[in-house]
C-alpha atoms as a PDB file:
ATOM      1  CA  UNK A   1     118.821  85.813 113.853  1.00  0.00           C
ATOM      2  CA  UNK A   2     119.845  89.038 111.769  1.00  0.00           C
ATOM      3  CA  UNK A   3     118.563  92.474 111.704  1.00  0.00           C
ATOM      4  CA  UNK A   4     116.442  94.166 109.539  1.00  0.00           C
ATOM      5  CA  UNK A   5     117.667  97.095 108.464  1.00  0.00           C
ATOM      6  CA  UNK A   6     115.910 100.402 108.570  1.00  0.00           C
ATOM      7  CA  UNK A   7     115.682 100.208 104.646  1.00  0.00           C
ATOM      8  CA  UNK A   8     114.202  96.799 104.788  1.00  0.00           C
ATOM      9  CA  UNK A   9     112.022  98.628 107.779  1.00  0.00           C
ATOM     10  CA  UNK A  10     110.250 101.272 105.222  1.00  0.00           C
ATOM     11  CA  UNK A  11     109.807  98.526 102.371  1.00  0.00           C
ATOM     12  CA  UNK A  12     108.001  96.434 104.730  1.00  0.00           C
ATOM     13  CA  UNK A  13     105.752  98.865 106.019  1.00  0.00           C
ATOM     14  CA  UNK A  14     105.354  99.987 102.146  1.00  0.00           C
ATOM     15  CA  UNK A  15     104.421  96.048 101.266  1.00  0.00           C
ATOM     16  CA  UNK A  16     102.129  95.591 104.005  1.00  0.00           C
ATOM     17  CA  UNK A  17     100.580  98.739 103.416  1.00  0.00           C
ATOM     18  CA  UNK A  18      99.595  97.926  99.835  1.00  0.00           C
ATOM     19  CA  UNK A  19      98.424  94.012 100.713  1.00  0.00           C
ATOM     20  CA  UNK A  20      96.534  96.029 103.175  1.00  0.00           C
ATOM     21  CA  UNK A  21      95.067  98.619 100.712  1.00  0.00           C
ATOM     22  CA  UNK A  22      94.039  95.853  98.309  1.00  0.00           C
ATOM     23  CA  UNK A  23      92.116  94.240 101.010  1.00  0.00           C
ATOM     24  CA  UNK A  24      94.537  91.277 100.852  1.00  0.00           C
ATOM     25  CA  UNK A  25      95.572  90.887 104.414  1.00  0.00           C
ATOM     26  CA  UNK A  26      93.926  87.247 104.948  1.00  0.00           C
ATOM     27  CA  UNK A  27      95.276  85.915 101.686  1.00  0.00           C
ATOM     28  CA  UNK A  28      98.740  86.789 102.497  1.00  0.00           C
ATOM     29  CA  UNK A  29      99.458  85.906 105.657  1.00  0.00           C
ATOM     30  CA  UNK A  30      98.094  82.416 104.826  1.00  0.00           C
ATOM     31  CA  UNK A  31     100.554  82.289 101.995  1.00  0.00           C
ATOM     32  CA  UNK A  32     103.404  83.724 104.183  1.00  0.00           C
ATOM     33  CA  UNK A  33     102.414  81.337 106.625  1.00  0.00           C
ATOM     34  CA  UNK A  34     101.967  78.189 104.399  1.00  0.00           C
ATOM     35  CA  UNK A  35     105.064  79.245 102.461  1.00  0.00           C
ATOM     36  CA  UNK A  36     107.329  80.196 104.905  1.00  0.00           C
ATOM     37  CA  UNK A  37     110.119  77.027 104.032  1.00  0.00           C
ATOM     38  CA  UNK A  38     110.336  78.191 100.320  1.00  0.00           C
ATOM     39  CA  UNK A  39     109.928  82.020 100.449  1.00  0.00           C
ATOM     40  CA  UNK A  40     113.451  81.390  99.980  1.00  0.00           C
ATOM     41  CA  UNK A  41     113.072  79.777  97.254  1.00  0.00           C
ATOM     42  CA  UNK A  42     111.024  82.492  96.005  1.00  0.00           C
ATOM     43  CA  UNK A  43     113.451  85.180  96.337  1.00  0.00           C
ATOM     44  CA  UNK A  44     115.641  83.434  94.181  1.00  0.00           C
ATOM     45  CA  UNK A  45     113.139  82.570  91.447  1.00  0.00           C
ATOM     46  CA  UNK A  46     112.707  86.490  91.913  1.00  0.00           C
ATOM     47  CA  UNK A  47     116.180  87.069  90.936  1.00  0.00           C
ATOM     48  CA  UNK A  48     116.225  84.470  87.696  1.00  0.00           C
ATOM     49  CA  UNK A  49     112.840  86.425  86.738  1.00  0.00           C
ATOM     50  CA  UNK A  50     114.030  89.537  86.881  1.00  0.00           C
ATOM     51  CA  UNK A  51     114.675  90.310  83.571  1.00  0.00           C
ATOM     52  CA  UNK A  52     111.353  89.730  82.245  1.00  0.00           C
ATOM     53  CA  UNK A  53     109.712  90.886  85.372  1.00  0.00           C
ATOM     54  CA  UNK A  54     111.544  94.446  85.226  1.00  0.00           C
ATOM     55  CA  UNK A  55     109.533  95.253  82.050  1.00  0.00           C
ATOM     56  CA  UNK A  56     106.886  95.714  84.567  1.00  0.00           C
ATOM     57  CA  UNK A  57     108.093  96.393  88.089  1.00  0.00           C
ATOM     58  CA  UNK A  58     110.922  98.539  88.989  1.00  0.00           C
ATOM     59  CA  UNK A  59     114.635  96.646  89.046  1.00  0.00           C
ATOM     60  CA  UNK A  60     114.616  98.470  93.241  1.00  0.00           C
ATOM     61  CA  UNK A  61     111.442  96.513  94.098  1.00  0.00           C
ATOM     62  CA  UNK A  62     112.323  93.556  92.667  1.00  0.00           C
ATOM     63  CA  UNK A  63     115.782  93.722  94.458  1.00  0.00           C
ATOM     64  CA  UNK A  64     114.159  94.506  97.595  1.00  0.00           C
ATOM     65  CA  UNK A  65     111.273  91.896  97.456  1.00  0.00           C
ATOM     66  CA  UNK A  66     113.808  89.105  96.962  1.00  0.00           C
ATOM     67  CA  UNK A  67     115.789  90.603  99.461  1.00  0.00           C
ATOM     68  CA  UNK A  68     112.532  90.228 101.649  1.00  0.00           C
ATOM     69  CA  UNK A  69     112.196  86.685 100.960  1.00  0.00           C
ATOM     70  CA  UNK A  70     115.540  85.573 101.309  1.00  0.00           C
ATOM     71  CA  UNK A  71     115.431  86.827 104.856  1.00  0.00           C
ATOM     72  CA  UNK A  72     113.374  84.720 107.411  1.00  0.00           C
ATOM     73  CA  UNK A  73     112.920  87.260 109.911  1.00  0.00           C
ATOM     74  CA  UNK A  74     112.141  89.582 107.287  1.00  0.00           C
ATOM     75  CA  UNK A  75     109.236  87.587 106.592  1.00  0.00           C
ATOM     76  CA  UNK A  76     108.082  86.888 109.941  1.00  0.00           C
ATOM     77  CA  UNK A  77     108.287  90.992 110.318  1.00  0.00           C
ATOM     78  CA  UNK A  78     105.813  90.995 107.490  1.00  0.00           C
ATOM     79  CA  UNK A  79     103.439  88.285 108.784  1.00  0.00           C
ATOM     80  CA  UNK A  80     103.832  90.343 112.612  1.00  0.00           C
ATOM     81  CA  UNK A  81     102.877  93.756 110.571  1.00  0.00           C
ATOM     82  CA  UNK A  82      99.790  92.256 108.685  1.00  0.00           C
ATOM     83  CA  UNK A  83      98.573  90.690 111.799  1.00  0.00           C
ATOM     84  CA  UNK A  84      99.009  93.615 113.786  1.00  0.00           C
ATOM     85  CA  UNK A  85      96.417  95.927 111.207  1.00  0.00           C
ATOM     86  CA  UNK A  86      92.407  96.126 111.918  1.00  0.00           C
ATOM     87  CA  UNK A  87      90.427  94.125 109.955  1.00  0.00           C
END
């Protein structure tokens, strides 16, 4: 099991924040849930995308969302942070 890292700390509670703001709570824990085996594999389509993506999200975000996904406990931190928020 690794650590998160205080920097991965803040960009979680940044992500969650938004899904929260956008009233997408539900939706993404089911995908984080469902898709927990290949949110691996979607940090590294993340990184092969990033080209085209950058265009329209920062290059930092990107990093740090694939970053996110890579990491298993990173995305069982997000799934504990979304189910820990009021409906």
């Amino acid at each position: 099991m690794t650590q998160i890292s205080p920097e991965q700390n803040r960009f979680l509670d940044q992500i969650s924040d938004l899904i929260c703001r956008y009233g997408l709570r539900l939706p993404a824990l089911i995908a984080l849930e469902s898709g927990r085996p290949l949110a691996f594999l979607g940090g590294q389509a993340l990184w092969v995308a990033q080209p085209a993506l950058s265009l329209f999200v920062s290059g930092q975000t990107l990093r740090q969302m694939a970053g996110l996904l890579e990491s298993s406990d990173a995305v069982a931190a997000l799934a504990a942070r979304l189910e820990a928020r009021e409906v």
